[in-house]
PDB file of N, CA and C in Angstrom:
ATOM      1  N   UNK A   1     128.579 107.591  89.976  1.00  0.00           N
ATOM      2  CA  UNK A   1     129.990 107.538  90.299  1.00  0.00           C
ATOM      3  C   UNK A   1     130.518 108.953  90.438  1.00  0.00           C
ATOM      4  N   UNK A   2     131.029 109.073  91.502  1.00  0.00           N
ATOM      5  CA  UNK A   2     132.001 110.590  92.025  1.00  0.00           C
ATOM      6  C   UNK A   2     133.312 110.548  91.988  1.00  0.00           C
ATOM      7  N   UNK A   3     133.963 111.716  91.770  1.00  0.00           N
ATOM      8  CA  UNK A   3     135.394 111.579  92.761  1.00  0.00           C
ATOM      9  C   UNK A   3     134.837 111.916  94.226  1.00  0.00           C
ATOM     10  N   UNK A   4     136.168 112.750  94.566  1.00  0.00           N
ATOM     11  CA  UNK A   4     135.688 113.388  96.055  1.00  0.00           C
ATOM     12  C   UNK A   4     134.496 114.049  96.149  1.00  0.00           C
ATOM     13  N   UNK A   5     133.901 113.660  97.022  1.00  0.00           N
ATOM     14  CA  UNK A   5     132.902 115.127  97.206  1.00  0.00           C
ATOM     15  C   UNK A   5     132.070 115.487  98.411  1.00  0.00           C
ATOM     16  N   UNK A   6     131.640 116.171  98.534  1.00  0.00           N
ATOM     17  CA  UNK A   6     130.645 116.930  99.840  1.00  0.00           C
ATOM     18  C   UNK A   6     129.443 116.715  99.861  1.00  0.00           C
ATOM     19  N   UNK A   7     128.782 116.238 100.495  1.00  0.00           N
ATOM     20  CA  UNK A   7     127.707 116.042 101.100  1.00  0.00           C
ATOM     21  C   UNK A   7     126.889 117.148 101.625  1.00  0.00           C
ATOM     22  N   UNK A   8     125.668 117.379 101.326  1.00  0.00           N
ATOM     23  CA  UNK A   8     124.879 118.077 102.426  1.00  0.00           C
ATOM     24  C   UNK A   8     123.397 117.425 102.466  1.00  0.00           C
ATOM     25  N   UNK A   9     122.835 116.896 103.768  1.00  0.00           N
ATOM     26  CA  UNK A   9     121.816 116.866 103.917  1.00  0.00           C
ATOM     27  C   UNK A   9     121.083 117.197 104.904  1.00  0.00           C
ATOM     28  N   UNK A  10     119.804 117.545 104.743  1.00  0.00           N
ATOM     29  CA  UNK A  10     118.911 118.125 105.805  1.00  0.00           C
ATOM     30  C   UNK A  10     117.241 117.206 105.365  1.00  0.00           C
ATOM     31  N   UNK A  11     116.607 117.031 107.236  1.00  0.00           N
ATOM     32  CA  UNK A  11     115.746 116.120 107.475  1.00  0.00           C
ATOM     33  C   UNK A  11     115.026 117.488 107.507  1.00  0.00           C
ATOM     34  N   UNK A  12     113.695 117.568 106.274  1.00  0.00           N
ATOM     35  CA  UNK A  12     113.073 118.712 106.287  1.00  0.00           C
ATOM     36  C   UNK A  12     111.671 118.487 107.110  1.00  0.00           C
ATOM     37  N   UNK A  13     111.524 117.345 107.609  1.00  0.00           N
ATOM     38  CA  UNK A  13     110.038 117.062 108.306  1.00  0.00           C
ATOM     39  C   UNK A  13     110.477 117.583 109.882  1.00  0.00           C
ATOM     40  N   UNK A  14     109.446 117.635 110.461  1.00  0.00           N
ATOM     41  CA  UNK A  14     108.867 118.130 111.118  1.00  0.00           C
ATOM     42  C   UNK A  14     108.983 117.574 112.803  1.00  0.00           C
ATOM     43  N   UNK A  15     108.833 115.544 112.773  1.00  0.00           N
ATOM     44  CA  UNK A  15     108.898 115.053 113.690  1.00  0.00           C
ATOM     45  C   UNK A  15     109.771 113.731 113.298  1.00  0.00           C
ATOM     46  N   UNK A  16     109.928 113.287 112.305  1.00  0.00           N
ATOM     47  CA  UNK A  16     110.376 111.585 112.083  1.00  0.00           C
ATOM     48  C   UNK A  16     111.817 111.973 111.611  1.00  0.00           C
ATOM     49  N   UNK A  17     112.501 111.199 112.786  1.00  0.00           N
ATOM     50  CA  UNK A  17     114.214 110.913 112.529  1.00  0.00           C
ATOM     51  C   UNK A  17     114.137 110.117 110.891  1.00  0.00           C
ATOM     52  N   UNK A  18     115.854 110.399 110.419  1.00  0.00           N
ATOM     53  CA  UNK A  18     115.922 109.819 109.319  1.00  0.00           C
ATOM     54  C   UNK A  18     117.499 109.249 109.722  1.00  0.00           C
ATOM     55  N   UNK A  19     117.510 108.144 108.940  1.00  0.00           N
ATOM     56  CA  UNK A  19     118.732 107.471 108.903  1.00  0.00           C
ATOM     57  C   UNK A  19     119.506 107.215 108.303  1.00  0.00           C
ATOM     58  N   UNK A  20     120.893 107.701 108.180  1.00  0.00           N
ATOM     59  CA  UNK A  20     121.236 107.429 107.488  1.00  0.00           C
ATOM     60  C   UNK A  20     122.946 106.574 107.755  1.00  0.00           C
ATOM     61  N   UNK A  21     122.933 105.743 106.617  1.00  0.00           N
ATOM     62  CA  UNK A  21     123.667 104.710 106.298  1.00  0.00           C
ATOM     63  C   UNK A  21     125.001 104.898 105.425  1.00  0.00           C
ATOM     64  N   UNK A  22     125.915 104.577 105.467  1.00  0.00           N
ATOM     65  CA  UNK A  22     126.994 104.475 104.950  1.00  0.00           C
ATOM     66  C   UNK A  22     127.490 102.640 103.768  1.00  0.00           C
ATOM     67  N   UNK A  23     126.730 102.054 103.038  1.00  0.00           N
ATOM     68  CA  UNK A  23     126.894 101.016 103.040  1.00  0.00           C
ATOM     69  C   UNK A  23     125.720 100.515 103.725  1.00  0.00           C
ATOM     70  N   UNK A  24     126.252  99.270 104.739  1.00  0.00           N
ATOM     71  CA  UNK A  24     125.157  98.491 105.718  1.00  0.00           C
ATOM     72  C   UNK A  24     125.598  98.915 106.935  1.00  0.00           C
ATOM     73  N   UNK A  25     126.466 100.093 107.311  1.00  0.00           N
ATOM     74  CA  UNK A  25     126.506 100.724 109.170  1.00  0.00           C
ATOM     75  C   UNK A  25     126.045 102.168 109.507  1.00  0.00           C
ATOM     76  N   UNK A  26     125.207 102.149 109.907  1.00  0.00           N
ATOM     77  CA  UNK A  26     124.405 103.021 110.592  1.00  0.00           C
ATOM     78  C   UNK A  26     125.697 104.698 111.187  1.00  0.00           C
ATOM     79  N   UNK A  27     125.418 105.433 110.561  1.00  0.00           N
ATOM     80  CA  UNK A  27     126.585 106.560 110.582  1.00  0.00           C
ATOM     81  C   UNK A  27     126.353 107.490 111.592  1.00  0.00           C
ATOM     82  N   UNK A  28     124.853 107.962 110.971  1.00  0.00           N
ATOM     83  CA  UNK A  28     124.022 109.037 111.996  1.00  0.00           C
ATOM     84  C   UNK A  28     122.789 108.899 111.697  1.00  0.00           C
ATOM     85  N   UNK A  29     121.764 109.693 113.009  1.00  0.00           N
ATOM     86  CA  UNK A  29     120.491 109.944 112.881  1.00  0.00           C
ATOM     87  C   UNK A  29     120.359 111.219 112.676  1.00  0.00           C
ATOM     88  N   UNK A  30     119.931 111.429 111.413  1.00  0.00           N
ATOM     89  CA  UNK A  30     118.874 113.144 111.906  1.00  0.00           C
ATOM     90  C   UNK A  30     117.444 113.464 112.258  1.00  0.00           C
ATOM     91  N   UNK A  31     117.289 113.923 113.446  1.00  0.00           N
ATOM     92  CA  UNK A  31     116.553 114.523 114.009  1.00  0.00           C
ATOM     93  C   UNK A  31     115.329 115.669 113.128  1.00  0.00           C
ATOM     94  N   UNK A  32     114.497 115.778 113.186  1.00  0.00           N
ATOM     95  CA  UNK A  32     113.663 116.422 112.886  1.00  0.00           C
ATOM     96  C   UNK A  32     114.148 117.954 112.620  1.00  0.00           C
ATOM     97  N   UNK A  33     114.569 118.567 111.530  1.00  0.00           N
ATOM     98  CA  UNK A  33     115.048 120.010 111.364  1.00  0.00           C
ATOM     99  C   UNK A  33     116.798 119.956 111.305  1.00  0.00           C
ATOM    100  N   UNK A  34     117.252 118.680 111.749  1.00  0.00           N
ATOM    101  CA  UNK A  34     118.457 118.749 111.902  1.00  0.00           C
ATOM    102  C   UNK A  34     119.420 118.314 110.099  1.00  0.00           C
ATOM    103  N   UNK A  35     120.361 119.270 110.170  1.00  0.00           N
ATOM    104  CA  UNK A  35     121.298 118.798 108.876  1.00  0.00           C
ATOM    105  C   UNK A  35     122.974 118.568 109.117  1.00  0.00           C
ATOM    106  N   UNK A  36     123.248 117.993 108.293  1.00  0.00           N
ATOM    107  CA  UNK A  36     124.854 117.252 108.145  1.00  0.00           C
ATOM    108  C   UNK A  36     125.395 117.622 106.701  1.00  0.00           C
ATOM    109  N   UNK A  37     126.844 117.977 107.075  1.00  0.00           N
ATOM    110  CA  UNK A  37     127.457 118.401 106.157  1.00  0.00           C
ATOM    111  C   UNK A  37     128.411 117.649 105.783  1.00  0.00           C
ATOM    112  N   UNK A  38     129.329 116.862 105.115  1.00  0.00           N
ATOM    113  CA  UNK A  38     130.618 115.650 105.073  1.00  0.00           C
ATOM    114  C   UNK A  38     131.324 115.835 104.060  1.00  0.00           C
ATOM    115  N   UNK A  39     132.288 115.053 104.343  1.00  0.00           N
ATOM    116  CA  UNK A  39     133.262 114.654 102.938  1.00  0.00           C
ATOM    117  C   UNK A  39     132.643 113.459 102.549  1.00  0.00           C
ATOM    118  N   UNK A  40     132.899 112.855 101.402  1.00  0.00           N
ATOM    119  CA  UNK A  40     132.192 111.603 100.920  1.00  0.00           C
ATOM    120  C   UNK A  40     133.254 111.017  99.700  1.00  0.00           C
ATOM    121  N   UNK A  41     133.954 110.101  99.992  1.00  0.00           N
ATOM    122  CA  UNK A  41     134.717 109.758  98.806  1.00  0.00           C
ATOM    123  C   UNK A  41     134.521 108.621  97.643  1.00  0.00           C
ATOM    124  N   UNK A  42     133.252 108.725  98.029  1.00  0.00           N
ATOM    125  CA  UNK A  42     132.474 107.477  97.196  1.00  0.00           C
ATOM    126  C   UNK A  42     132.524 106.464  96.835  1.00  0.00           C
ATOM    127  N   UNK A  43     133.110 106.127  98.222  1.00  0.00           N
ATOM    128  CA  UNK A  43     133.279 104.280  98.053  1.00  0.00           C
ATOM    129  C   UNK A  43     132.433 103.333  98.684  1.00  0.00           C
ATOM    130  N   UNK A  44     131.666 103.981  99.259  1.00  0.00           N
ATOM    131  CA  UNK A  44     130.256 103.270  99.672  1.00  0.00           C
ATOM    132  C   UNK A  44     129.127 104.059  99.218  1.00  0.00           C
ATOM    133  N   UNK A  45     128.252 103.336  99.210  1.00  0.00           N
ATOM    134  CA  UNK A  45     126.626 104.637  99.087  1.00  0.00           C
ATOM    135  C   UNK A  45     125.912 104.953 100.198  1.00  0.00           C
ATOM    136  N   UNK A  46     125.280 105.988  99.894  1.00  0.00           N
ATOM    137  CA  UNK A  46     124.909 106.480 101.198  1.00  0.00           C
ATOM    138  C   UNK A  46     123.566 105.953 101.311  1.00  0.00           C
ATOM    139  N   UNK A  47     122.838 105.705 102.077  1.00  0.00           N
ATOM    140  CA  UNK A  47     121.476 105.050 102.406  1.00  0.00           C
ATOM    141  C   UNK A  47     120.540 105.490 102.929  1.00  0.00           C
ATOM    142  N   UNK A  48     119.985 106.458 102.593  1.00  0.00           N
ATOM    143  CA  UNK A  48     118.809 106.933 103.768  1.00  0.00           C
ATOM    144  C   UNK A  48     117.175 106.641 103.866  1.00  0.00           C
ATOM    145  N   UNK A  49     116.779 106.113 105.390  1.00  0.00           N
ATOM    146  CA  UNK A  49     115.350 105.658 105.308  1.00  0.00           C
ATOM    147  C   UNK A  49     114.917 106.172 106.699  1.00  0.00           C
ATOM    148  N   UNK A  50     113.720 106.294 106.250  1.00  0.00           N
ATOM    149  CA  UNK A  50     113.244 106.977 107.656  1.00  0.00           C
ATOM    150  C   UNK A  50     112.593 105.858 108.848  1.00  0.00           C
ATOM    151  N   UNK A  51     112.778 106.567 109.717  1.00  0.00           N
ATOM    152  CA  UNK A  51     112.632 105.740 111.542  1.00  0.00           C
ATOM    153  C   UNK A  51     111.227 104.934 111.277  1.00  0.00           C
ATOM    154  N   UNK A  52     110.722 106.000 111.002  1.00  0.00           N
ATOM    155  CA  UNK A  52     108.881 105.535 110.234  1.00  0.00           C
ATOM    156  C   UNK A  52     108.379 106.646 109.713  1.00  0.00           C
ATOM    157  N   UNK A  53     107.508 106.174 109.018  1.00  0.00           N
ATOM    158  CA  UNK A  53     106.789 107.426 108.160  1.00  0.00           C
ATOM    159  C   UNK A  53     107.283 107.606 106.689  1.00  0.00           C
ATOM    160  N   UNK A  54     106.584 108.847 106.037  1.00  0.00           N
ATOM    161  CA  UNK A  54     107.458 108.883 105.202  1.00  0.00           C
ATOM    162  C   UNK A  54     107.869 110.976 105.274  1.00  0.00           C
ATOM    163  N   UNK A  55     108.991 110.944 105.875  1.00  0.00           N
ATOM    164  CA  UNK A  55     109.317 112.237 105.714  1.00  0.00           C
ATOM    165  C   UNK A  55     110.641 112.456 104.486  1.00  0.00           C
ATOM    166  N   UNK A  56     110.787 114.171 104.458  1.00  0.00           N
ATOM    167  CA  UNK A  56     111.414 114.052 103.141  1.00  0.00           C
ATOM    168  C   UNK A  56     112.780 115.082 103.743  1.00  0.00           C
ATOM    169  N   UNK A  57     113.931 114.698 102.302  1.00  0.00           N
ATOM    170  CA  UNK A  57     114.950 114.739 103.204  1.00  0.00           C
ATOM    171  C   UNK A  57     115.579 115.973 101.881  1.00  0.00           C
ATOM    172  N   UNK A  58     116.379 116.782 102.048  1.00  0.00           N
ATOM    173  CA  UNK A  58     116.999 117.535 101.173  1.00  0.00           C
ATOM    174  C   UNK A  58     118.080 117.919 100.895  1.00  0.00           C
ATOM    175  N   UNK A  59     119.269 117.792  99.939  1.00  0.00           N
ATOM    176  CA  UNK A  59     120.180 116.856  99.685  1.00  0.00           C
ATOM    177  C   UNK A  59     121.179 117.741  98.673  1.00  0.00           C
ATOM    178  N   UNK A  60     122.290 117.456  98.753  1.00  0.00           N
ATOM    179  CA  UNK A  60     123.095 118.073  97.538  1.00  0.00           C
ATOM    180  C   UNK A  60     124.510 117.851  97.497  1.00  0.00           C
ATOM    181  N   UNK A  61     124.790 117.459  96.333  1.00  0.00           N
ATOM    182  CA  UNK A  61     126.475 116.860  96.116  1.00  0.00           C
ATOM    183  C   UNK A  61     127.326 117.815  95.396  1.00  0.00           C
ATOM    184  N   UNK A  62     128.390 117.760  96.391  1.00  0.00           N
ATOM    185  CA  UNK A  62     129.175 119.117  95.474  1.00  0.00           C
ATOM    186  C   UNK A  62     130.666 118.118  95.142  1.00  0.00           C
ATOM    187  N   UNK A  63     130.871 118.071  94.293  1.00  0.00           N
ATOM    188  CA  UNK A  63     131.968 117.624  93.968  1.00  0.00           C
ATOM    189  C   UNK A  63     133.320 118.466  93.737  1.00  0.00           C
ATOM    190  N   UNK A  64     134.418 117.562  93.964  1.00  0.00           N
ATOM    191  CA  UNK A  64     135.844 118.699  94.356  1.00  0.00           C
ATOM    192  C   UNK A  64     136.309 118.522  92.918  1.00  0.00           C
TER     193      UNK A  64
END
């Protein structure tokens, strides 16, 4: 459980998109090398699974 807070994640593999979820709706894809930065007010969870494979993803919550 959060208050407000910030998001950062980055898809550290190489070739396999990762997905990620808001709840059960599909928000964004990241791309291989690609990262996302957000607000997050923590009323849903965030969901992430990869396209296929298993690549790894790297992550960090900053709270306000």
């Amino acid at each position: 459980t959060y208050t407000k807070a910030y998001i950062y994640l980055k898809n550290v593999d190489g070739s396999i998109a990762i997905l990620v979820d808001f709840g059960t709706t599909l928000a964004m894809t990241l791309a291989a090398g690609e990262f996302a930065f957000f607000p997050w007010e923590s009323s849903q969870n965030i969901v992430v699974r990869a396209a296929s494979g298993t690549p790894y993803i790297e992550y960090a919550v900053f709270e306000d």
